[in-house]
N, C-alpha and C. Protein backbone atom coordinates (compact mmCIF):
# COMPACT_ATOMS: atom_id res chain seq x y z
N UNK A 1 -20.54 -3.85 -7.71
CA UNK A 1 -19.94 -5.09 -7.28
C UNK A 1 -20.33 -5.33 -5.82
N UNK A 2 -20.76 -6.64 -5.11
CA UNK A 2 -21.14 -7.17 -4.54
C UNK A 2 -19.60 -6.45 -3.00
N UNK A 3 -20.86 -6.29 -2.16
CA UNK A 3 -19.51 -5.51 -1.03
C UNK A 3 -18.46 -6.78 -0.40
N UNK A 4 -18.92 -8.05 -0.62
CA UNK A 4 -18.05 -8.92 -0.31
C UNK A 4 -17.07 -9.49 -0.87
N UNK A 5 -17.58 -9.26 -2.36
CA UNK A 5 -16.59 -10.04 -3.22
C UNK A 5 -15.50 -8.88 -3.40
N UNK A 6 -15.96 -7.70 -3.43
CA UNK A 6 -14.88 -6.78 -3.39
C UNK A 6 -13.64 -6.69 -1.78
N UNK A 7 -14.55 -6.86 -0.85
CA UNK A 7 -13.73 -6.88 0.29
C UNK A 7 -12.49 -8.23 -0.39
N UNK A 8 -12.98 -9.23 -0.57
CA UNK A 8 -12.13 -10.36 -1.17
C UNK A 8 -10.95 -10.44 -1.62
N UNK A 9 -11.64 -9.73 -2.95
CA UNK A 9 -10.47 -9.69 -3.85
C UNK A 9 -9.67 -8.45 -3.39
N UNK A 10 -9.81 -7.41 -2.59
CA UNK A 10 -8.74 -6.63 -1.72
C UNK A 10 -7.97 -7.41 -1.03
N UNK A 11 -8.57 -7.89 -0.47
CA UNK A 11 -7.71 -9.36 0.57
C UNK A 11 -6.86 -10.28 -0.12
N UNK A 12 -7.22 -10.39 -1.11
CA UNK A 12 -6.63 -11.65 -2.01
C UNK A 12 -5.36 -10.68 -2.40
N UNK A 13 -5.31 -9.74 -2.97
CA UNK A 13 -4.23 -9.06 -3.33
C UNK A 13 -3.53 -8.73 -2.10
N UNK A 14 -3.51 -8.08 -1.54
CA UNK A 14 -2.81 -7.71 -0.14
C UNK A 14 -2.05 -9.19 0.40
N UNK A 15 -2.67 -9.98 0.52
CA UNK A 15 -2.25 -11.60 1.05
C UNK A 15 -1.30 -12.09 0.10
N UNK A 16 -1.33 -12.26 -1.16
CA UNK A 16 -0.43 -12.10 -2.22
C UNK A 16 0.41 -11.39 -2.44
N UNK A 17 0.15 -10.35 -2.29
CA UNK A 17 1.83 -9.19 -2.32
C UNK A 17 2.95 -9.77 -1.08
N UNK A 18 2.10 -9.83 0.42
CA UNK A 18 2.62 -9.77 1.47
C UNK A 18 3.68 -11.22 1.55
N UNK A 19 2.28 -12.29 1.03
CA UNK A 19 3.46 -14.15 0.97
C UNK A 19 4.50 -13.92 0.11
N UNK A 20 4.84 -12.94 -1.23
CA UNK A 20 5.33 -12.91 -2.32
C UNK A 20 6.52 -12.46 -1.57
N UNK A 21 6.42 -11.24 -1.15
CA UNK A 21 7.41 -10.10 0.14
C UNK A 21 8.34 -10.72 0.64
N UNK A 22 7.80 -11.86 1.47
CA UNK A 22 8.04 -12.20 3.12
C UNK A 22 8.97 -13.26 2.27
N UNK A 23 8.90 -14.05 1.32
CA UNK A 23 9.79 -14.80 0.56
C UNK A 23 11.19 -14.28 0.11
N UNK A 24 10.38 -13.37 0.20
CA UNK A 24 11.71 -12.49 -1.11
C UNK A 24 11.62 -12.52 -2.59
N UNK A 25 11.57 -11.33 -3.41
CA UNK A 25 11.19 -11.54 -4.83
C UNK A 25 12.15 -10.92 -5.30
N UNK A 26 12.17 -11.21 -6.61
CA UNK A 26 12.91 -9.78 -7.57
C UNK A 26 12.47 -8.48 -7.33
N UNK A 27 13.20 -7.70 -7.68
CA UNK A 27 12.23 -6.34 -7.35
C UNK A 27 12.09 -5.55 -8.67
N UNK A 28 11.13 -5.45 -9.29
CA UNK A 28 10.85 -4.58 -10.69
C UNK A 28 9.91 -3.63 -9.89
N UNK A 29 9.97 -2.97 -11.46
CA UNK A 29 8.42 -1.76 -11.30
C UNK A 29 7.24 -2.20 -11.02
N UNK A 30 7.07 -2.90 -11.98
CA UNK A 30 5.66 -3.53 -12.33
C UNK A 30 5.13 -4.12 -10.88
N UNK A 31 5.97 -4.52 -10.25
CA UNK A 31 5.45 -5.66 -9.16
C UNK A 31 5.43 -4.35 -7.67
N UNK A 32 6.35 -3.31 -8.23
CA UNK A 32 6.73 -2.29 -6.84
C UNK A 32 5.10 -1.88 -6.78
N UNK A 33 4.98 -0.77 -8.25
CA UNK A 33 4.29 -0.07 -8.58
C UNK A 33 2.60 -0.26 -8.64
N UNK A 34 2.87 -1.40 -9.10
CA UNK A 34 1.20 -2.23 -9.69
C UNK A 34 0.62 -2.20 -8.29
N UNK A 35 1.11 -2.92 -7.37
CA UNK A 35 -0.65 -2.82 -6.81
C UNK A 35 -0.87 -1.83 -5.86
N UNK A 36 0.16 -1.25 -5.67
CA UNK A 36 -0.40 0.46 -4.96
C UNK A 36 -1.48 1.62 -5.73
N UNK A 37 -0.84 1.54 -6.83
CA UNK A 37 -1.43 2.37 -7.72
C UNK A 37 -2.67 2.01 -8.24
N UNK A 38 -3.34 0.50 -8.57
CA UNK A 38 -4.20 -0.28 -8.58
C UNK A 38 -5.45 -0.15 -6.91
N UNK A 39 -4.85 -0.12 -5.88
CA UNK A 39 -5.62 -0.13 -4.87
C UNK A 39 -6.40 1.21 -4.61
N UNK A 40 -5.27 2.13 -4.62
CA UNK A 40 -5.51 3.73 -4.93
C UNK A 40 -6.64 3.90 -5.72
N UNK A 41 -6.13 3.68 -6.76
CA UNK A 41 -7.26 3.96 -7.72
C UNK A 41 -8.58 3.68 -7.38
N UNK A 42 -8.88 2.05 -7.16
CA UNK A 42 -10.14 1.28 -6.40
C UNK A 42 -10.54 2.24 -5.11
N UNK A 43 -9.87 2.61 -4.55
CA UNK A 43 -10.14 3.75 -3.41
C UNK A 43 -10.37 4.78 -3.75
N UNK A 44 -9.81 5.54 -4.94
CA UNK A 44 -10.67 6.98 -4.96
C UNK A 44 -12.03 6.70 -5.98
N UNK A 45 -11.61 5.43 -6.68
CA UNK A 45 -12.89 5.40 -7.19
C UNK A 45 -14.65 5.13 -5.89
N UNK A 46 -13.89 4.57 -5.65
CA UNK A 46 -15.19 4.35 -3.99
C UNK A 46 -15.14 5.48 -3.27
N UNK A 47 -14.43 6.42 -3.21
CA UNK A 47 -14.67 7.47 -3.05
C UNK A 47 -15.17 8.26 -3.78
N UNK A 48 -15.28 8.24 -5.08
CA UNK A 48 -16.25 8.92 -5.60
C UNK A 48 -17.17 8.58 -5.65
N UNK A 49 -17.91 7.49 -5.36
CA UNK A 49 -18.66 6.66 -5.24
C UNK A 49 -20.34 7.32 -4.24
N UNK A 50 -19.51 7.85 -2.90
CA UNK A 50 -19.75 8.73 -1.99
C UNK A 50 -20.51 9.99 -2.12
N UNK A 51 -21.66 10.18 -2.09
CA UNK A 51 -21.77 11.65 -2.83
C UNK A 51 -22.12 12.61 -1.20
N UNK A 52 -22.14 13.91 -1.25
CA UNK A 52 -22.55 14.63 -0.39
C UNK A 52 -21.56 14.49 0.79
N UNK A 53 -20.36 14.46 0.43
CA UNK A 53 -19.18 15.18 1.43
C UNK A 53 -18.56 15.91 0.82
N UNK A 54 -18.45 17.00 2.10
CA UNK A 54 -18.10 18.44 2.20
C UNK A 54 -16.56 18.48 1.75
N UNK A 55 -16.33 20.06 2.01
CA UNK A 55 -15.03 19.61 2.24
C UNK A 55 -14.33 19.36 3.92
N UNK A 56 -14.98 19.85 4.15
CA UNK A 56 -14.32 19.08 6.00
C UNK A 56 -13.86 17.13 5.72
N UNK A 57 -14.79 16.65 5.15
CA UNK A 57 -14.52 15.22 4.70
C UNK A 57 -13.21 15.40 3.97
N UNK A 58 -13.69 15.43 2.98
CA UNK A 58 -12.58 15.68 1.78
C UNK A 58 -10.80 16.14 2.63
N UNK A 59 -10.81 17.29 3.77
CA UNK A 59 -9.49 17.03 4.57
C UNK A 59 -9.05 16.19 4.73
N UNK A 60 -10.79 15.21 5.91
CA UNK A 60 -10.40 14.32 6.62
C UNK A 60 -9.31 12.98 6.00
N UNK A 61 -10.17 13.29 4.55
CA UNK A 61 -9.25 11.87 3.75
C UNK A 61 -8.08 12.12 3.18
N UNK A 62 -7.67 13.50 2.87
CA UNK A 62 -7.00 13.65 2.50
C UNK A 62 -5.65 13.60 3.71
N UNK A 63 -5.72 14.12 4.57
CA UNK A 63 -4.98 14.15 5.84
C UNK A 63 -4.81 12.25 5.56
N UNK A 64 -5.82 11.52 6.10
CA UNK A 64 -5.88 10.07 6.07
C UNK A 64 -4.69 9.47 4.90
N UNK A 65 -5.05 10.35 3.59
CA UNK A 65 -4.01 9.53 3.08
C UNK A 65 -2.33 10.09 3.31
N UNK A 66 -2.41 10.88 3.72
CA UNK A 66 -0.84 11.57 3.98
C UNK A 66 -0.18 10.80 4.62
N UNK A 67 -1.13 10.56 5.91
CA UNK A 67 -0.85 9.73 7.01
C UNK A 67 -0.10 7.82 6.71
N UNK A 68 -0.89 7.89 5.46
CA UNK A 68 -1.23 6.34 5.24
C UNK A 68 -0.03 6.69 4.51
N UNK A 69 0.97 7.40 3.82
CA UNK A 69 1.93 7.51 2.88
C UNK A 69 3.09 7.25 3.75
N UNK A 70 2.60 8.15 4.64
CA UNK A 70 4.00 8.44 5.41
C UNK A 70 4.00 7.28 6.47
N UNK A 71 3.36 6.59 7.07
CA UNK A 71 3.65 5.19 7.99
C UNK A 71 4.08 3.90 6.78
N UNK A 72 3.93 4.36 5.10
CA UNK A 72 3.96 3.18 4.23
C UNK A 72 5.41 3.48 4.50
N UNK A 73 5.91 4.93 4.37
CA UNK A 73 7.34 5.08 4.10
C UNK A 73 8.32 4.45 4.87
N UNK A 74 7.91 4.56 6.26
CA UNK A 74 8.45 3.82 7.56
C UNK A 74 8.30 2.21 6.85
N UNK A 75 7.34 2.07 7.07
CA UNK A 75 7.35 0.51 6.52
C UNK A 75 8.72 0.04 5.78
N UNK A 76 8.59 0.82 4.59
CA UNK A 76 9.38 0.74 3.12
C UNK A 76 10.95 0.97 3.71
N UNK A 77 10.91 1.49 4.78
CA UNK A 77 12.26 1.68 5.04
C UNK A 77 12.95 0.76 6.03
N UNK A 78 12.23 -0.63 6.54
CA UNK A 78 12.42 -1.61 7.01
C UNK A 78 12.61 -2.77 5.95
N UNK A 79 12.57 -2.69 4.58
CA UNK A 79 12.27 -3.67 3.61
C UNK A 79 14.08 -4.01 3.39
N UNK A 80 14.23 -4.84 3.34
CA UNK A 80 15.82 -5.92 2.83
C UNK A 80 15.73 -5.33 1.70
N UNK A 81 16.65 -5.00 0.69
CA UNK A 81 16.88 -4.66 -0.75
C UNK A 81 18.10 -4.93 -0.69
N UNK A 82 18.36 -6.36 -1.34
CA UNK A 82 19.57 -6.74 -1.96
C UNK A 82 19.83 -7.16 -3.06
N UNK A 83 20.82 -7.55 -3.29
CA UNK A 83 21.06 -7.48 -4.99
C UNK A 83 21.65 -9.19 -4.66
N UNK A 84 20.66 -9.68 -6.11
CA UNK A 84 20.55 -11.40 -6.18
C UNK A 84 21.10 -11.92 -7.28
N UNK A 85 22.20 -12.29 -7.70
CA UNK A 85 22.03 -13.01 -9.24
C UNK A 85 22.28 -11.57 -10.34
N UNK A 86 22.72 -10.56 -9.68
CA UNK A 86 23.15 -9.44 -10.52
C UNK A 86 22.14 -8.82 -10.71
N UNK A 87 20.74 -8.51 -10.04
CA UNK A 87 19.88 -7.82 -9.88
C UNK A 87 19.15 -7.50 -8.48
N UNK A 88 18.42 -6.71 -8.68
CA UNK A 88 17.62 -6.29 -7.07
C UNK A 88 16.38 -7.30 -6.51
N UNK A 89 16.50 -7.59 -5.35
CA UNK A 89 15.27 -8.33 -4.53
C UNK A 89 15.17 -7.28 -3.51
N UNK A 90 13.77 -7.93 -3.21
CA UNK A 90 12.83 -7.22 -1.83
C UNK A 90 12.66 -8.44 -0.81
N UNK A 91 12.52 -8.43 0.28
CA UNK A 91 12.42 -9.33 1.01
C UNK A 91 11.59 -8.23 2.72
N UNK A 92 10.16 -8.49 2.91
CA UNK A 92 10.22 -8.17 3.91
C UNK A 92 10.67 -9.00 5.30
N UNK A 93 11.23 -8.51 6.30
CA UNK A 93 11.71 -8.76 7.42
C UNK A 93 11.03 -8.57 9.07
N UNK A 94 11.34 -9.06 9.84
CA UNK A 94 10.32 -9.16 11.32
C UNK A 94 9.70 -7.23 11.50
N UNK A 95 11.10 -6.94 11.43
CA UNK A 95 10.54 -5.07 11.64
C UNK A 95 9.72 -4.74 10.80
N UNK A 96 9.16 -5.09 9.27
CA UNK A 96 8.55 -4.83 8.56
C UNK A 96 6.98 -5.10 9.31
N UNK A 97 6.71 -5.89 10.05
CA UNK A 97 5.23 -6.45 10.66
C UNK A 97 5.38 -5.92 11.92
N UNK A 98 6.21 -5.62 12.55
CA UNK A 98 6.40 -4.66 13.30
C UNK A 98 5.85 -3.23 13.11
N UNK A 99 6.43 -2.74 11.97
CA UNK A 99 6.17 -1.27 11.85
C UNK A 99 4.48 -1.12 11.24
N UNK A 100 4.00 -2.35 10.62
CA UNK A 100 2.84 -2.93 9.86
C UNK A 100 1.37 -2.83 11.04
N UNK A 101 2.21 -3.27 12.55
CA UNK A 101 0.51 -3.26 13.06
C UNK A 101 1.21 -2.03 13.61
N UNK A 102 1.84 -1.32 14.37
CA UNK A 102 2.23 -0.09 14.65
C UNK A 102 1.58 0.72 13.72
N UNK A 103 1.17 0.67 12.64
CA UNK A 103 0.52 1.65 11.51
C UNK A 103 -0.82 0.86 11.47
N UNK A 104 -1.06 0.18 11.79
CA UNK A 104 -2.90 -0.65 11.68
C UNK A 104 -3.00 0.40 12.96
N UNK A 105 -2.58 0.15 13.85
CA UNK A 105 -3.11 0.73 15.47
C UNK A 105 -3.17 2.41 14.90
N UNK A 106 -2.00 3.37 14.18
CA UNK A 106 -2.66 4.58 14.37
C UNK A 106 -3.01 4.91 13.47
N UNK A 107 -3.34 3.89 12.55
CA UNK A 107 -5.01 4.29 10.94
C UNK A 107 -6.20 4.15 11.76
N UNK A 108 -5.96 2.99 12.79
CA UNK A 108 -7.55 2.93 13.64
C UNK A 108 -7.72 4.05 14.42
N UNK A 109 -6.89 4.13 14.84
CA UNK A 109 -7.22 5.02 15.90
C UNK A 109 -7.38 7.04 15.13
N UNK A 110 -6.85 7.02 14.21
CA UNK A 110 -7.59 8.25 13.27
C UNK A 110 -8.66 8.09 12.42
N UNK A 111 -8.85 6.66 12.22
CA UNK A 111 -10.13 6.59 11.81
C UNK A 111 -11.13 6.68 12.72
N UNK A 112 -10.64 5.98 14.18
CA UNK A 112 -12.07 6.27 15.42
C UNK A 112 -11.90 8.01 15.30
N UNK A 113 -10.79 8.59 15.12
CA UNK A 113 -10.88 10.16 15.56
C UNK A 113 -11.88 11.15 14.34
N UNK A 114 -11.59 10.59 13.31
CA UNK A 114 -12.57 10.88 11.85
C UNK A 114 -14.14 10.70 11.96
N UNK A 115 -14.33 9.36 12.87
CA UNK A 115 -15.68 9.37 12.87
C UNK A 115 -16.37 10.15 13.85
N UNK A 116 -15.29 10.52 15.38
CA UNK A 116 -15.93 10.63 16.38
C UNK A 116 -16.45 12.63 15.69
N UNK A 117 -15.03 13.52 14.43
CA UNK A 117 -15.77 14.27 13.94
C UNK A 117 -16.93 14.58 13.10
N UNK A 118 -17.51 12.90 13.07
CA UNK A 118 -18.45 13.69 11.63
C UNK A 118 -18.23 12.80 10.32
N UNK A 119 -16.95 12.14 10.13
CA UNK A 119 -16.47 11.88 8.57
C UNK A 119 -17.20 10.53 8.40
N UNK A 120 -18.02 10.46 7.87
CA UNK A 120 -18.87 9.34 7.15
C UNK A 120 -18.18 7.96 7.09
N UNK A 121 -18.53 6.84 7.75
CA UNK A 121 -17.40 5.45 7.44
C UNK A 121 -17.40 4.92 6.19
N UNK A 122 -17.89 5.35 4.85
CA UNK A 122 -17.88 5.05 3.73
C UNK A 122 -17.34 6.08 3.30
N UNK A 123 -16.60 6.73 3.79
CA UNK A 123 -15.88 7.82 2.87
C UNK A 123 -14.40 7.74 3.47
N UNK A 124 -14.06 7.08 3.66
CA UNK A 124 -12.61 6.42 3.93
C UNK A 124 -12.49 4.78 3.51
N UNK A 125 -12.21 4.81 2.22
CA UNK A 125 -12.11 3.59 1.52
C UNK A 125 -11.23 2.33 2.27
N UNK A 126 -11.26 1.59 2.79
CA UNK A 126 -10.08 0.61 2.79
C UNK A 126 -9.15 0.52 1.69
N UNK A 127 -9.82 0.18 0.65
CA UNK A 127 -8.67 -0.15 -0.26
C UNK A 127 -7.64 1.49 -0.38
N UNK A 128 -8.55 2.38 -0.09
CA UNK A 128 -7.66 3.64 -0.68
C UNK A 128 -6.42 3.76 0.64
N UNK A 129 -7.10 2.99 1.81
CA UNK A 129 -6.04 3.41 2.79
C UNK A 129 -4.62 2.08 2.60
N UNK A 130 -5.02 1.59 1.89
CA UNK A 130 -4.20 0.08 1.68
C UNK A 130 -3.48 0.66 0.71
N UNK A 131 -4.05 0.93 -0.38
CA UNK A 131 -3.29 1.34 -1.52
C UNK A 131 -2.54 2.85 -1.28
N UNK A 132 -2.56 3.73 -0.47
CA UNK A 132 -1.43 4.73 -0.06
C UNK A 132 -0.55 4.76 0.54
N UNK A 133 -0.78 3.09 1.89
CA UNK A 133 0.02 2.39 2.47
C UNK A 133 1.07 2.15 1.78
N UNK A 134 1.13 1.67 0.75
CA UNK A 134 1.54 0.38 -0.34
C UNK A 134 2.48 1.46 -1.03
N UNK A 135 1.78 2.38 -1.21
CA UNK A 135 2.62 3.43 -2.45
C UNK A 135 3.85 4.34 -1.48
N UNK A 136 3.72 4.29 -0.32
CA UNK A 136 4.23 5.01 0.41
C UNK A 136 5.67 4.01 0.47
N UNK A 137 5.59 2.93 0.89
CA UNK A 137 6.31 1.93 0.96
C UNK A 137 7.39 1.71 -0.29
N UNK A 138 6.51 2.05 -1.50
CA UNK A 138 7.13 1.62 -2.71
C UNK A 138 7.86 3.28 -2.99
N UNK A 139 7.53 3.85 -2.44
CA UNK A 139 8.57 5.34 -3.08
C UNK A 139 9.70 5.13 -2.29
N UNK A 140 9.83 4.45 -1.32
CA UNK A 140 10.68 4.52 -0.39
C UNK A 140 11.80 3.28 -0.82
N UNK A 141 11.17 1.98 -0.94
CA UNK A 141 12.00 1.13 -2.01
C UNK A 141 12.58 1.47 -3.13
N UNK A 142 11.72 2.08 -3.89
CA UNK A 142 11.85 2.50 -5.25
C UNK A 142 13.40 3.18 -5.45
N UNK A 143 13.30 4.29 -4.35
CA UNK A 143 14.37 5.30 -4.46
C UNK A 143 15.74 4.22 -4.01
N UNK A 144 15.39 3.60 -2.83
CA UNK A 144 16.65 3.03 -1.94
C UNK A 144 16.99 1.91 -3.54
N UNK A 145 16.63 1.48 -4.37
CA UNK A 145 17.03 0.44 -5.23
C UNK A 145 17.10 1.46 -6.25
N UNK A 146 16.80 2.46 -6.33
CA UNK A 146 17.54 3.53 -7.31
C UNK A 146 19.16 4.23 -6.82
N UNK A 147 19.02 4.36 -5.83
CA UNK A 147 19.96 4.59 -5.23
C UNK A 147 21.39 3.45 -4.69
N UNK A 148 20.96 2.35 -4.90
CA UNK A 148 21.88 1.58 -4.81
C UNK A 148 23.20 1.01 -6.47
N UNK A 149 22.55 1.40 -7.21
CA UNK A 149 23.29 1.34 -8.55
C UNK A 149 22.93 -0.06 -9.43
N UNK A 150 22.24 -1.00 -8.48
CA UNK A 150 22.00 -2.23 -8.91
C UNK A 150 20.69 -2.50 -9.67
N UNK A 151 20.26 -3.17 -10.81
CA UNK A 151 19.13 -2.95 -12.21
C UNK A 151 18.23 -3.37 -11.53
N UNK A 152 17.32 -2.73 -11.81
CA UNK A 152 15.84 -3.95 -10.97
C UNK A 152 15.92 -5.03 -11.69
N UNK A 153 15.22 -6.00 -11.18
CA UNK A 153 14.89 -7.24 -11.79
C UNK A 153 14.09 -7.16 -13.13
N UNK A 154 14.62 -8.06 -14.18
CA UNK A 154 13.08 -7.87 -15.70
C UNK A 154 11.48 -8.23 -15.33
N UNK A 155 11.22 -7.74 -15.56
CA UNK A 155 9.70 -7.75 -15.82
C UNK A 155 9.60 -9.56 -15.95
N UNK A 156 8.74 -9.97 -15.25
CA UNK A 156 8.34 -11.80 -15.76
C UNK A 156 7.24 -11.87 -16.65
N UNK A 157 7.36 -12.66 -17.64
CA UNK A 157 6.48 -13.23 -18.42
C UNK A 157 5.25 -13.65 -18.07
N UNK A 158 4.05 -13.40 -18.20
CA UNK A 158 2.92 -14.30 -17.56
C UNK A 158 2.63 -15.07 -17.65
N UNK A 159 2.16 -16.30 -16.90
CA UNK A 159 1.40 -17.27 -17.57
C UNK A 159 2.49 -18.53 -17.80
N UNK A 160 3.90 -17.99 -17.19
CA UNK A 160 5.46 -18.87 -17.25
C UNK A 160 5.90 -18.85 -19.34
N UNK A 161 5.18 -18.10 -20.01
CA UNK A 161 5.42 -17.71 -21.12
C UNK A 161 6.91 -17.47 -21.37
């Protein structure tokens, strides 16, 4: 796939989750779960993609995604979770974009530290660092709307079906 149209449609999703967020939605699985696990995936697949890194690399990303879990979690733990209409919503809030470039500034700045060792700039996926972001965020929702006693929202129909 064409390296632009893929940058794209990363963008297109990310921009979509985030307008969806900042509104406030229901909060289900499908919508927690889906596109972390979806981005991830697109990221280790481009990481495999990669051939001829070591394992010194292989740390580097792996460390990278720890990192990327644990600033999602912070994130996730700035997210509104209230209960709407007898079910759960998400709504991100000002601290949420707050804690958002606070975590852009120290992915860059371990990514300048990754390259200045050695670690190849195609072997740290964007999408994989987006999508561990994302998942980090969503374990952290996940639990706090498990933990609140209130149902997630149903699953929506597609297509307004």
């Amino acid at each position: 796939m064409n390296g632009w149209v893929h940058a794209g449609l990363i963008a297109a999703v990310v921009v979509a989750v985030v307008i969806r967020r900042l509104r406030g939605e229901p909060l289900n699985a499908r919508d927690l779960f889906g596109p972390p696990v979806v981005l991830t995936g697109l990221g280790v697949w481009a990481l495999l993609q990669h051939h001829g890194l070591g394992p010194g690399d292989y740390a580097w990303v792996a460390a990278g995604a720890v990192l990327g879990v644990a600033l999602g979690a912070v994130r996730g733990a700035t997210i509104r979770v209230y209960e709407r209409d007898g079910v759960l919503w998400q709504r991100y809030v000002g601290r949420t974009f707050l804690v958002a470039a606070l975590s852009l500034a120290v992915m860059a700045g371990f990514s300048l530290l990754a390259e200045h060792f050695g670690l190849a700039r195609d072997a740290r996926p964007v999408q994989l660092s987006i999508g561990v972001g994302f998942l980090g965020e969503a374990l952290v929702v996940g639990f706090r709307a498990l933990a609140s006693g209130v149902p997630f929202a149903p699953e929506r129909r597609p297509f307004g079906r």
